[in-house]
PDB file of N, CA and C in Angstrom:
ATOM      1  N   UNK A   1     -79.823   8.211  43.785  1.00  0.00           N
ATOM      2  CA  UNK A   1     -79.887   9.643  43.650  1.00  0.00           C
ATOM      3  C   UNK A   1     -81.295  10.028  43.211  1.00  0.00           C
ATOM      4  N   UNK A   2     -81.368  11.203  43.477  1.00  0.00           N
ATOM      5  CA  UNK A   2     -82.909  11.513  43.196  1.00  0.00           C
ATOM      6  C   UNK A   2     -83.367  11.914  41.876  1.00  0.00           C
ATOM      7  N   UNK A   3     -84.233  10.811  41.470  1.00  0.00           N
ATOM      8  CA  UNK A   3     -84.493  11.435  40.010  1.00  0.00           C
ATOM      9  C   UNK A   3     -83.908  10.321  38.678  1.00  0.00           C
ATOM     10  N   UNK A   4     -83.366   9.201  39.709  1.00  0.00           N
ATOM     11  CA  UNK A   4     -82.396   9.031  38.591  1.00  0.00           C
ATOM     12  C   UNK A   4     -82.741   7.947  38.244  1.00  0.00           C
ATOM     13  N   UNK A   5     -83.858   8.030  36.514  1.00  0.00           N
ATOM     14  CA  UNK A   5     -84.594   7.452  36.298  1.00  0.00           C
ATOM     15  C   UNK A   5     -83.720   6.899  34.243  1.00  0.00           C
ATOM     16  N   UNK A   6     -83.084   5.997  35.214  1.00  0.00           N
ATOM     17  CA  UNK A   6     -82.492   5.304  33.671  1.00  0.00           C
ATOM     18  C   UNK A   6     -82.213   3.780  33.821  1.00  0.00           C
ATOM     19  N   UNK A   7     -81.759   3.341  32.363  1.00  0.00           N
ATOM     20  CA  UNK A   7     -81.726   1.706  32.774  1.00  0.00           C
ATOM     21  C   UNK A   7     -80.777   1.464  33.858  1.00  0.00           C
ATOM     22  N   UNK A   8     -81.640   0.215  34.036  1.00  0.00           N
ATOM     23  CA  UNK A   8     -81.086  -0.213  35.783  1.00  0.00           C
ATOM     24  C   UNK A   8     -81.296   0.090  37.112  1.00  0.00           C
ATOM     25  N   UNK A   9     -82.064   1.490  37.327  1.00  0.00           N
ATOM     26  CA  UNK A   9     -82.568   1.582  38.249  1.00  0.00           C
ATOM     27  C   UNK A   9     -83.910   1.484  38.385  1.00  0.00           C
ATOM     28  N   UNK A  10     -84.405   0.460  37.715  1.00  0.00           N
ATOM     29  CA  UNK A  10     -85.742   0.361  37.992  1.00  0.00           C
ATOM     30  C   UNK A  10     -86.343  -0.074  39.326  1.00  0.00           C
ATOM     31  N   UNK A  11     -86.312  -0.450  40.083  1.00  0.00           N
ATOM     32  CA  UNK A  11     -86.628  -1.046  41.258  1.00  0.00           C
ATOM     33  C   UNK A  11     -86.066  -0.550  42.196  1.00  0.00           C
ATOM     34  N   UNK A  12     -84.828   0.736  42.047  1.00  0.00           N
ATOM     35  CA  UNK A  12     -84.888   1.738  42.912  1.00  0.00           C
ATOM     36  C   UNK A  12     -85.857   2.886  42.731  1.00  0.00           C
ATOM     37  N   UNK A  13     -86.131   3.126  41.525  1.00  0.00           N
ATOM     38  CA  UNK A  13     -87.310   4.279  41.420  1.00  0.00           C
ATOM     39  C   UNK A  13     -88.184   3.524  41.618  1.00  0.00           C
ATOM     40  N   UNK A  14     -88.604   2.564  41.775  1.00  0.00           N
ATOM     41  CA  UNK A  14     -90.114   2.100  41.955  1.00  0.00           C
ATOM     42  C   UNK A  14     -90.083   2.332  43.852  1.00  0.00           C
ATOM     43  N   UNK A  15     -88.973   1.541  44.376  1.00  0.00           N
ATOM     44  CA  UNK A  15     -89.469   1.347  45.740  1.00  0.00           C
ATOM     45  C   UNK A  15     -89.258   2.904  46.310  1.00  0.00           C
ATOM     46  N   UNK A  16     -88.637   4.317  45.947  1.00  0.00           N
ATOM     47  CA  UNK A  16     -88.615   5.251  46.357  1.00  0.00           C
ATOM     48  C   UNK A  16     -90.367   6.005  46.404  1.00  0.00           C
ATOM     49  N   UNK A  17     -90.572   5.766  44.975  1.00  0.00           N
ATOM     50  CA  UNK A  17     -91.888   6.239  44.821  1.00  0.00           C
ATOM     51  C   UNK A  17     -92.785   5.572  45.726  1.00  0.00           C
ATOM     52  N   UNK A  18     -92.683   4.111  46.207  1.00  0.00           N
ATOM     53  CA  UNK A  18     -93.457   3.385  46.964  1.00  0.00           C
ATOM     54  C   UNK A  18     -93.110   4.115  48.291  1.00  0.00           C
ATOM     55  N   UNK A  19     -92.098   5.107  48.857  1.00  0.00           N
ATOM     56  CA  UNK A  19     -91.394   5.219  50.203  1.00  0.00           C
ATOM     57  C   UNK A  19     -92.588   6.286  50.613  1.00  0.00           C
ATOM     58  N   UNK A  20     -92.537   7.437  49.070  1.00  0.00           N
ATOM     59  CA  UNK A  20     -93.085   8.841  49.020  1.00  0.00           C
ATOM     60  C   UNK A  20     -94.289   8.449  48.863  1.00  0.00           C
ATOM     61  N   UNK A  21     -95.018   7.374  48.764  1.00  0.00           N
ATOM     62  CA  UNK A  21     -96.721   7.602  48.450  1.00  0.00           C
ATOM     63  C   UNK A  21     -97.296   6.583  50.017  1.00  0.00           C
ATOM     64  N   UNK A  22     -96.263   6.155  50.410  1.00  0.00           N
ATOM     65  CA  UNK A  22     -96.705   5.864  51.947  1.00  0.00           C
ATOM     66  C   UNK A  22     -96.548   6.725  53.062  1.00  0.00           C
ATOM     67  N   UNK A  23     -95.766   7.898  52.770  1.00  0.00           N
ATOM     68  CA  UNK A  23     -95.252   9.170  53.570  1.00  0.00           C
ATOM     69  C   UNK A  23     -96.965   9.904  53.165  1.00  0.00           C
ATOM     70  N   UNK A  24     -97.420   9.786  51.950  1.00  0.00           N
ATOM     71  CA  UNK A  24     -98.452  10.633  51.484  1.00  0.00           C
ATOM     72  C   UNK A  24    -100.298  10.245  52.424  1.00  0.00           C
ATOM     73  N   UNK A  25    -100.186   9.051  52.081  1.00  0.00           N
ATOM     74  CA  UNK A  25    -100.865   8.347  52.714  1.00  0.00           C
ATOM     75  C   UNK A  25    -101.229   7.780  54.252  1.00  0.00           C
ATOM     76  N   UNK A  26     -99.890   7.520  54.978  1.00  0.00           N
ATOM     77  CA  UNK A  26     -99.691   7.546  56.205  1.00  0.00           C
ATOM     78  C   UNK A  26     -99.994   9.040  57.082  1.00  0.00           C
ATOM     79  N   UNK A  27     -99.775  10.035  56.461  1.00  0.00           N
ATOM     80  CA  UNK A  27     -99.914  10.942  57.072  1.00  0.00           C
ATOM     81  C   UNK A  27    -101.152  11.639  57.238  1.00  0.00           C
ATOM     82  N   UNK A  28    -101.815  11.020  55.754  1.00  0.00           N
ATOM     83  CA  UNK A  28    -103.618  11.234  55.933  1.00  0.00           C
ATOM     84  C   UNK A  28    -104.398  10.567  56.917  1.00  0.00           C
ATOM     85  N   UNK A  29    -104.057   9.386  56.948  1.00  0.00           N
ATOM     86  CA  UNK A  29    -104.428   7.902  57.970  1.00  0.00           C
ATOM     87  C   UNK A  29    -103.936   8.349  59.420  1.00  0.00           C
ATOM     88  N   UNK A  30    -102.657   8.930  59.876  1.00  0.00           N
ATOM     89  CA  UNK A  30    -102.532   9.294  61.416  1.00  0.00           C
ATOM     90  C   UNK A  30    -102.819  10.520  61.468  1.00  0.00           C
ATOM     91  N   UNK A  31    -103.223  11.483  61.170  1.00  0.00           N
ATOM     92  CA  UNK A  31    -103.095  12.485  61.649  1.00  0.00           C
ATOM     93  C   UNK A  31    -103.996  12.874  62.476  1.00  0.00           C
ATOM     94  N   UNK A  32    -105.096  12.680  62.668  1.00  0.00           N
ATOM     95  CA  UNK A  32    -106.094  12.631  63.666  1.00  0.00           C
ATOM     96  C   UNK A  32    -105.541  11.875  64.881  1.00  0.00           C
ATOM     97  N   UNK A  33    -104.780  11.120  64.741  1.00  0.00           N
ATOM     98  CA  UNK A  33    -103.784  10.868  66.211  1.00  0.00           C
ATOM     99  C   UNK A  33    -102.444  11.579  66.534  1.00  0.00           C
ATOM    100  N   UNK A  34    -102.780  13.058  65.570  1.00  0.00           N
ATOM    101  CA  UNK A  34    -101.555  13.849  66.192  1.00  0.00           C
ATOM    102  C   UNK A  34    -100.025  13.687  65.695  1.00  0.00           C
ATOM    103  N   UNK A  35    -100.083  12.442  64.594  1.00  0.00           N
ATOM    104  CA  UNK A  35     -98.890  11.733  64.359  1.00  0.00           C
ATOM    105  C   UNK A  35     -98.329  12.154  62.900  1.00  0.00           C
ATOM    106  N   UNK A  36     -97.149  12.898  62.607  1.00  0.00           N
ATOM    107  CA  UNK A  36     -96.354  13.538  61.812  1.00  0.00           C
ATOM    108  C   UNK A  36     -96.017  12.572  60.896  1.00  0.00           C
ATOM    109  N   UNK A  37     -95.955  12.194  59.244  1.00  0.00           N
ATOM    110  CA  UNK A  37     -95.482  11.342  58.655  1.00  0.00           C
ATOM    111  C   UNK A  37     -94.409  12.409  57.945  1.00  0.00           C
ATOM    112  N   UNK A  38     -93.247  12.086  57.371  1.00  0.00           N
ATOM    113  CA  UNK A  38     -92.715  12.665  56.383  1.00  0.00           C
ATOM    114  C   UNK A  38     -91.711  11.630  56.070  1.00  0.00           C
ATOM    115  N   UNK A  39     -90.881  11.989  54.867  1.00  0.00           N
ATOM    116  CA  UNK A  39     -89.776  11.680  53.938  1.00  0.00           C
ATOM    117  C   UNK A  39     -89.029  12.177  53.975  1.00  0.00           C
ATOM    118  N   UNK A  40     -87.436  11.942  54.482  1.00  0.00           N
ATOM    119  CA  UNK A  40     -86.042  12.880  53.661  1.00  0.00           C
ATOM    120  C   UNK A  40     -85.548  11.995  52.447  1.00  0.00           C
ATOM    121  N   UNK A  41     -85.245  12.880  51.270  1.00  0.00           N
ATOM    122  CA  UNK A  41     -84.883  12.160  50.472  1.00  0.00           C
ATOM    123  C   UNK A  41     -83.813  12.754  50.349  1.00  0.00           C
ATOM    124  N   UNK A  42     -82.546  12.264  50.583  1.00  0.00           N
ATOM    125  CA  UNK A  42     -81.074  12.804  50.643  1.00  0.00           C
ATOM    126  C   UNK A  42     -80.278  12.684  49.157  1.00  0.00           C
ATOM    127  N   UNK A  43     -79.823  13.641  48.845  1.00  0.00           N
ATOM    128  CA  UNK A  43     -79.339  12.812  47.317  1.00  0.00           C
ATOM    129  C   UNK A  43     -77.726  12.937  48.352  1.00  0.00           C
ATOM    130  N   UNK A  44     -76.804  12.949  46.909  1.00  0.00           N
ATOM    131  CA  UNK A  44     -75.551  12.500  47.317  1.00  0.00           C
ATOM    132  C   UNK A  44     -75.040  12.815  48.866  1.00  0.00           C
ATOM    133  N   UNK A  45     -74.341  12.147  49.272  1.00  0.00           N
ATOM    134  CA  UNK A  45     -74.123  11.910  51.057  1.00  0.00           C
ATOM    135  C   UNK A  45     -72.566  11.734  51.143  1.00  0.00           C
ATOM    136  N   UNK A  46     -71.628  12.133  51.454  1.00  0.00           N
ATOM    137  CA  UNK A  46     -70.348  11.620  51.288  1.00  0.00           C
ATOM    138  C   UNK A  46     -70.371  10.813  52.869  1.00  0.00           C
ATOM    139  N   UNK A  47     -70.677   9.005  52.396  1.00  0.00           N
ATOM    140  CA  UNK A  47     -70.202   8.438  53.563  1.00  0.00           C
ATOM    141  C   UNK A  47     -69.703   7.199  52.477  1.00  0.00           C
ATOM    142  N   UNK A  48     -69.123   6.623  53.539  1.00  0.00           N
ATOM    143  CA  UNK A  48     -68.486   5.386  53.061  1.00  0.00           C
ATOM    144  C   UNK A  48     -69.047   4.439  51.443  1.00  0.00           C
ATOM    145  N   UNK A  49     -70.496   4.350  52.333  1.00  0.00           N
ATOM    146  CA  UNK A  49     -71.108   3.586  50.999  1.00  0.00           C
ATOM    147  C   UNK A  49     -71.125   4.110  50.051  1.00  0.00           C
ATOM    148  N   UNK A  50     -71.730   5.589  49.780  1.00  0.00           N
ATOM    149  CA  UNK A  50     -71.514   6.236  48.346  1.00  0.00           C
ATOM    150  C   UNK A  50     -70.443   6.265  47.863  1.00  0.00           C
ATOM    151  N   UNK A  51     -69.444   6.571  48.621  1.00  0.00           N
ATOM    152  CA  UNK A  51     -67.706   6.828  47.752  1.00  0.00           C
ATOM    153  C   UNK A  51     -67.292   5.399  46.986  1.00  0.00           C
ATOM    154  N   UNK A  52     -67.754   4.821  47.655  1.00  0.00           N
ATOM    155  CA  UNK A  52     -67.517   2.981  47.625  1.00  0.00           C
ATOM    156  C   UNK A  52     -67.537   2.536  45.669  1.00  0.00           C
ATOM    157  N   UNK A  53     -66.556   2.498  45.185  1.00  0.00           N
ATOM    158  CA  UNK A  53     -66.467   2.113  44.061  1.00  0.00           C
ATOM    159  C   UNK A  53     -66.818   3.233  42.654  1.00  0.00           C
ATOM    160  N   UNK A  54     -66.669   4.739  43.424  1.00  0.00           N
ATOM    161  CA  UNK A  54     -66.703   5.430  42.550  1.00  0.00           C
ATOM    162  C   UNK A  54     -65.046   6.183  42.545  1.00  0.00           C
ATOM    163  N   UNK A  55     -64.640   7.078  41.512  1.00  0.00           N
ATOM    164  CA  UNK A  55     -63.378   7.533  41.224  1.00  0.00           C
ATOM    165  C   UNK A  55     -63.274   8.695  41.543  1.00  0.00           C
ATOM    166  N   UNK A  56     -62.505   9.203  41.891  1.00  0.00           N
ATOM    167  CA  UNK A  56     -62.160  10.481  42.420  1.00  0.00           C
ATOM    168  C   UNK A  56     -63.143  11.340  41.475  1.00  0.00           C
ATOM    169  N   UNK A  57     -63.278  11.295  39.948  1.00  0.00           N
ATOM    170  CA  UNK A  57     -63.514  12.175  38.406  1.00  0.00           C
ATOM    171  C   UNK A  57     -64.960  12.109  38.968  1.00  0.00           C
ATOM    172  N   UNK A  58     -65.425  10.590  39.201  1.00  0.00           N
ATOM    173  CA  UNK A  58     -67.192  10.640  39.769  1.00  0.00           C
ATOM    174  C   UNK A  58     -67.578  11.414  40.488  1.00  0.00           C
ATOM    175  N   UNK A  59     -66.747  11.445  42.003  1.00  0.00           N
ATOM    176  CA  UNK A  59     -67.574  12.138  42.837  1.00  0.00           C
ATOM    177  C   UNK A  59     -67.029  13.590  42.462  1.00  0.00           C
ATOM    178  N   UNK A  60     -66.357  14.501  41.948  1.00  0.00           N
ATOM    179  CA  UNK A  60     -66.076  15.548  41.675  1.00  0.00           C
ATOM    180  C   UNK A  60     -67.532  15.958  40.817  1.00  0.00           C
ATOM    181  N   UNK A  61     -67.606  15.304  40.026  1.00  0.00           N
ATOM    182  CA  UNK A  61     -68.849  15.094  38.973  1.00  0.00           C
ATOM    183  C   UNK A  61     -70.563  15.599  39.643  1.00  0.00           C
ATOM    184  N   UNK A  62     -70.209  14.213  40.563  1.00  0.00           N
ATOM    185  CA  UNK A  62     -71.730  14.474  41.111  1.00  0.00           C
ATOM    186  C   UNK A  62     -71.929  15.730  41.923  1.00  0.00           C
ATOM    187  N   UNK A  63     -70.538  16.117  42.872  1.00  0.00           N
ATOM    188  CA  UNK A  63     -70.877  16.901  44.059  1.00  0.00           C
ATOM    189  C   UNK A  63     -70.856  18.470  42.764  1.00  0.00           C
ATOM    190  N   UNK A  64     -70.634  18.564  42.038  1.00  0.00           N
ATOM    191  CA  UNK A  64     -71.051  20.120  41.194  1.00  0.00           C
ATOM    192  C   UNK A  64     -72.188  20.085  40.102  1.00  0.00           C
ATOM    193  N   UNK A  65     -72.751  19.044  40.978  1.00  0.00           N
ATOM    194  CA  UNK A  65     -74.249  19.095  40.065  1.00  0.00           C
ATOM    195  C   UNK A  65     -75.448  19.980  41.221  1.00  0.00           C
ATOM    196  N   UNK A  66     -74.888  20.121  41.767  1.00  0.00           N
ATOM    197  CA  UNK A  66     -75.699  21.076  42.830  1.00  0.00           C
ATOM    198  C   UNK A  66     -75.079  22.565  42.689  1.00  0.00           C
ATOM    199  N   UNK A  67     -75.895  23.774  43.539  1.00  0.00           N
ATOM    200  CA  UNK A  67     -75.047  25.379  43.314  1.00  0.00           C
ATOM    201  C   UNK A  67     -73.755  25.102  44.242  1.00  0.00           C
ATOM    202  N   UNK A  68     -73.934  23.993  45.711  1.00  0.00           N
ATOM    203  CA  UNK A  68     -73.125  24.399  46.116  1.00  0.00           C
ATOM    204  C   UNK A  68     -71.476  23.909  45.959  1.00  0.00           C
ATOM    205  N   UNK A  69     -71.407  22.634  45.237  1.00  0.00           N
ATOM    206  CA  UNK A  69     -70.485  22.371  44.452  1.00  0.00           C
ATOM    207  C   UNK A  69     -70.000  21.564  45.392  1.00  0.00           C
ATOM    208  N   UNK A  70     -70.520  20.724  46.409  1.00  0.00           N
ATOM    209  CA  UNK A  70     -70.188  19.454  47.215  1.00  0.00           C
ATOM    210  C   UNK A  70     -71.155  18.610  47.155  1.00  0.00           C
ATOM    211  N   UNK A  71     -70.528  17.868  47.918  1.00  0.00           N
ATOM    212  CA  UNK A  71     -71.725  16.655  48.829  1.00  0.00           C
ATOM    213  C   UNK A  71     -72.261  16.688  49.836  1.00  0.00           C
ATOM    214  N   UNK A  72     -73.260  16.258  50.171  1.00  0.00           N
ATOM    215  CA  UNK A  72     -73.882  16.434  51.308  1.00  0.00           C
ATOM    216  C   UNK A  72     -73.122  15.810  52.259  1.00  0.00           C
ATOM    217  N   UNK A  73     -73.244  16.044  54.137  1.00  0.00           N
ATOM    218  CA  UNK A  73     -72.285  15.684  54.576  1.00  0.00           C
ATOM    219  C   UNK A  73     -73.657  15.320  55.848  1.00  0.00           C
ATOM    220  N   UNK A  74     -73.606  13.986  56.572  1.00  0.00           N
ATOM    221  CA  UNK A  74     -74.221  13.133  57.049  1.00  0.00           C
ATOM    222  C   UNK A  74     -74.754  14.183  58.087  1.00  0.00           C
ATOM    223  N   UNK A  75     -74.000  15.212  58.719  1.00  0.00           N
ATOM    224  CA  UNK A  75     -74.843  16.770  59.659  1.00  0.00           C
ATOM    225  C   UNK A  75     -76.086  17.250  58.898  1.00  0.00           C
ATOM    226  N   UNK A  76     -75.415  17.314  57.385  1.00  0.00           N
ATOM    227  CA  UNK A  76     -76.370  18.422  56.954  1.00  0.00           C
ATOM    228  C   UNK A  76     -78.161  17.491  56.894  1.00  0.00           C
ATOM    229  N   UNK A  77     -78.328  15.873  56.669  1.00  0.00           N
ATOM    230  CA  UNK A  77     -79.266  15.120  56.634  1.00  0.00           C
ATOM    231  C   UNK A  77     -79.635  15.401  58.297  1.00  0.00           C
ATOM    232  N   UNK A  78     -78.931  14.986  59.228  1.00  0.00           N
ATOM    233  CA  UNK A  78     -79.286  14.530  60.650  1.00  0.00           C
ATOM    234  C   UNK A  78     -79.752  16.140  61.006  1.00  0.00           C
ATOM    235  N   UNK A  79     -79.472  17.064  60.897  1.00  0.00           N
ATOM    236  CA  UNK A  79     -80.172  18.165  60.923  1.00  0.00           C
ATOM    237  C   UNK A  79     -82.092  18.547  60.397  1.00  0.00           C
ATOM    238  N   UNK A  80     -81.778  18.120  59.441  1.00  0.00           N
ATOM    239  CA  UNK A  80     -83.355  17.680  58.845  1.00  0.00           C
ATOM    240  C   UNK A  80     -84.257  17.058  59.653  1.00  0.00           C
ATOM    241  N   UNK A  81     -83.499  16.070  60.349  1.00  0.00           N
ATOM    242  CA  UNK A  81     -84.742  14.867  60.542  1.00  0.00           C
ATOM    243  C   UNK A  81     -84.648  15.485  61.848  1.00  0.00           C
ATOM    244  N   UNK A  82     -83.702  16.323  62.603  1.00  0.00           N
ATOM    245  CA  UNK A  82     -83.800  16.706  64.053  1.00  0.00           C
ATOM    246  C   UNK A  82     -84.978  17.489  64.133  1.00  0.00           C
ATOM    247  N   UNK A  83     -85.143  18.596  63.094  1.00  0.00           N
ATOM    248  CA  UNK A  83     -86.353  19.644  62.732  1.00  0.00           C
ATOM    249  C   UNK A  83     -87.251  18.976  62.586  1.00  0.00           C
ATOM    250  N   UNK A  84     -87.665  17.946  61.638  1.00  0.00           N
ATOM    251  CA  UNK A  84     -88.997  16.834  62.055  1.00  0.00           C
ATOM    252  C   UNK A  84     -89.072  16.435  62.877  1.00  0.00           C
ATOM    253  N   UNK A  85     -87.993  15.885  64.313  1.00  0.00           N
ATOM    254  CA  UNK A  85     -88.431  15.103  65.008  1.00  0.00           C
ATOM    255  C   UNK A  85     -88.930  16.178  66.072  1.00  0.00           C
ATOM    256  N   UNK A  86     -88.722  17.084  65.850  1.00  0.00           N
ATOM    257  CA  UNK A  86     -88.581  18.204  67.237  1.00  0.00           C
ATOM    258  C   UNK A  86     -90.076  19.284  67.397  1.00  0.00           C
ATOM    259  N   UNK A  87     -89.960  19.477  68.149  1.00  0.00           N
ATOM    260  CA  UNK A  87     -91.455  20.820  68.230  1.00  0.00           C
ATOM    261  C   UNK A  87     -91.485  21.524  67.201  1.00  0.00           C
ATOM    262  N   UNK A  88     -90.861  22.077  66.941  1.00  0.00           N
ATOM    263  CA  UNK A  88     -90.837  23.153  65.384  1.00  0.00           C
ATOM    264  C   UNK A  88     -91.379  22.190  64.224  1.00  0.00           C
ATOM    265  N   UNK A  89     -90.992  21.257  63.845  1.00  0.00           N
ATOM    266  CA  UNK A  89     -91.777  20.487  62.864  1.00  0.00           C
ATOM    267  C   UNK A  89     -92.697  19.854  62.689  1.00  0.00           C
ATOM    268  N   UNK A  90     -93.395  20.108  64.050  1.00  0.00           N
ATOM    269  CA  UNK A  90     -94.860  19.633  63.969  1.00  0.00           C
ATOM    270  C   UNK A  90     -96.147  20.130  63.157  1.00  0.00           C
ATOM    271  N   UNK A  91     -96.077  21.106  62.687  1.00  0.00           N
ATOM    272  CA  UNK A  91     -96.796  21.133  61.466  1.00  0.00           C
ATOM    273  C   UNK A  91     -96.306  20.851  59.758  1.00  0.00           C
ATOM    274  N   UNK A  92     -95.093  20.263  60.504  1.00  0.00           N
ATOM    275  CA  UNK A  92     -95.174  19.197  58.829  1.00  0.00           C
ATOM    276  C   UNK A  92     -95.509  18.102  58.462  1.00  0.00           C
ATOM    277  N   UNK A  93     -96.388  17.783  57.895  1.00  0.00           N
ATOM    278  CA  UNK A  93     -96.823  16.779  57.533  1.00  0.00           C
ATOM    279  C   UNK A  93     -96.893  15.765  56.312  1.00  0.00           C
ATOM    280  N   UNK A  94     -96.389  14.935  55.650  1.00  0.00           N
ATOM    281  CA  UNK A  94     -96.970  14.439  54.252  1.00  0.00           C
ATOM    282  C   UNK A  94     -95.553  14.915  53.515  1.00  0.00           C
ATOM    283  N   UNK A  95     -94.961  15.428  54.176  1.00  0.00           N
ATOM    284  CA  UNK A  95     -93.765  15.855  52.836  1.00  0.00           C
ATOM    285  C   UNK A  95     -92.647  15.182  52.651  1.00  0.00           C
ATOM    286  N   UNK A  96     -92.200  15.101  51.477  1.00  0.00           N
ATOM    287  CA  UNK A  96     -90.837  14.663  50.702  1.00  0.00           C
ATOM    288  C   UNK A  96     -89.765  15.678  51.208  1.00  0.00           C
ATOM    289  N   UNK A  97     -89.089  15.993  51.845  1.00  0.00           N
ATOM    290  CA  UNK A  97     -88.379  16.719  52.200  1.00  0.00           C
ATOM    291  C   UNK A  97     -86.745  16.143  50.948  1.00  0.00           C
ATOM    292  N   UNK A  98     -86.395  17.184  49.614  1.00  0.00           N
ATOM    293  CA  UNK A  98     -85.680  16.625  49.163  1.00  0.00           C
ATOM    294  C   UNK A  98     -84.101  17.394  49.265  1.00  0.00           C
ATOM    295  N   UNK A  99     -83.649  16.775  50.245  1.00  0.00           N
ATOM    296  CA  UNK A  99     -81.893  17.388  50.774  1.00  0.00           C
ATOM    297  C   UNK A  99     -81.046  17.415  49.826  1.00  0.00           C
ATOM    298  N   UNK A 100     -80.549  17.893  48.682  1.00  0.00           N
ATOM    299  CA  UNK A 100     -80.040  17.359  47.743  1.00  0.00           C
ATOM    300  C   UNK A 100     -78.928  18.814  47.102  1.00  0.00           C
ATOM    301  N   UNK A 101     -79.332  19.733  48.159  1.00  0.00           N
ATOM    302  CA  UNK A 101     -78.435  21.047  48.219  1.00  0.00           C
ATOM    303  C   UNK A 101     -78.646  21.693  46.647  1.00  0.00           C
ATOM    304  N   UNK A 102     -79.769  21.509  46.364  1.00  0.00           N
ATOM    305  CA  UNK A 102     -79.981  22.390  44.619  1.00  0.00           C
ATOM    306  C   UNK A 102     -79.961  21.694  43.951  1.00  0.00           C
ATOM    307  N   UNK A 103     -79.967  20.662  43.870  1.00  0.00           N
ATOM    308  CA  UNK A 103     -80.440  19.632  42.478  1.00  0.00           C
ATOM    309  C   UNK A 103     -81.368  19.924  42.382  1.00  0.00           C
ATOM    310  N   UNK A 104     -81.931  20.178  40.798  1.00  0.00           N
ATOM    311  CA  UNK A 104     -83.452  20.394  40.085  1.00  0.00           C
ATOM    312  C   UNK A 104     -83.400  19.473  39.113  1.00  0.00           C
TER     313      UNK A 104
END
């Protein structure tokens, strides 16, 4: 999840930050070849793997930590990356795009 910087996830916040400073970098390095870098960073996702060993009380938990009081649902990500991959998102460049429906 995004942000979620406590014991035990150390080496997931490290390699995320490593994801976002090669999105930062890559996109300085191609862009003179025309070539778009970015990041989605999706927080909660209701697919298989996330539900996977959490309790009904959990995911109730996580999905109203956002305004809209769910989970993200695998459309609302594949929508994102369609807008990057597509003509309209060609002037984005370098960004963290963070899907996470109002998490601050």
């Amino acid at each position: 999840m995004i942000g979620l910087y406590q014991p035990g996830y150390g080496v997931y916040a490290a390699t995320k930050a490593a994801v976002e400073a090669m999105t930062h970098i890559l996109a300085k390095e191609l862009g003179s070849r025309r070539i778009t870098v970015n990041a989605v960073a999706p927080g909660p996702v209701e697919t298989r793997l996330f539900l996977e060993g959490k309790s009904e009380q959990q995911v109730r938990a996580i999905a109203a930590m956002n305004p809209f009081g769910r989970l993200g649902q695998p459309d609302d990500i594949a929508g994102i990356v369609a807008f990057l991959t597509g003509r309209d998102g060609g002037w984005v460049n370098g960004q963290v795009i963070r899907a996470n429906g109002g998490v601050v």
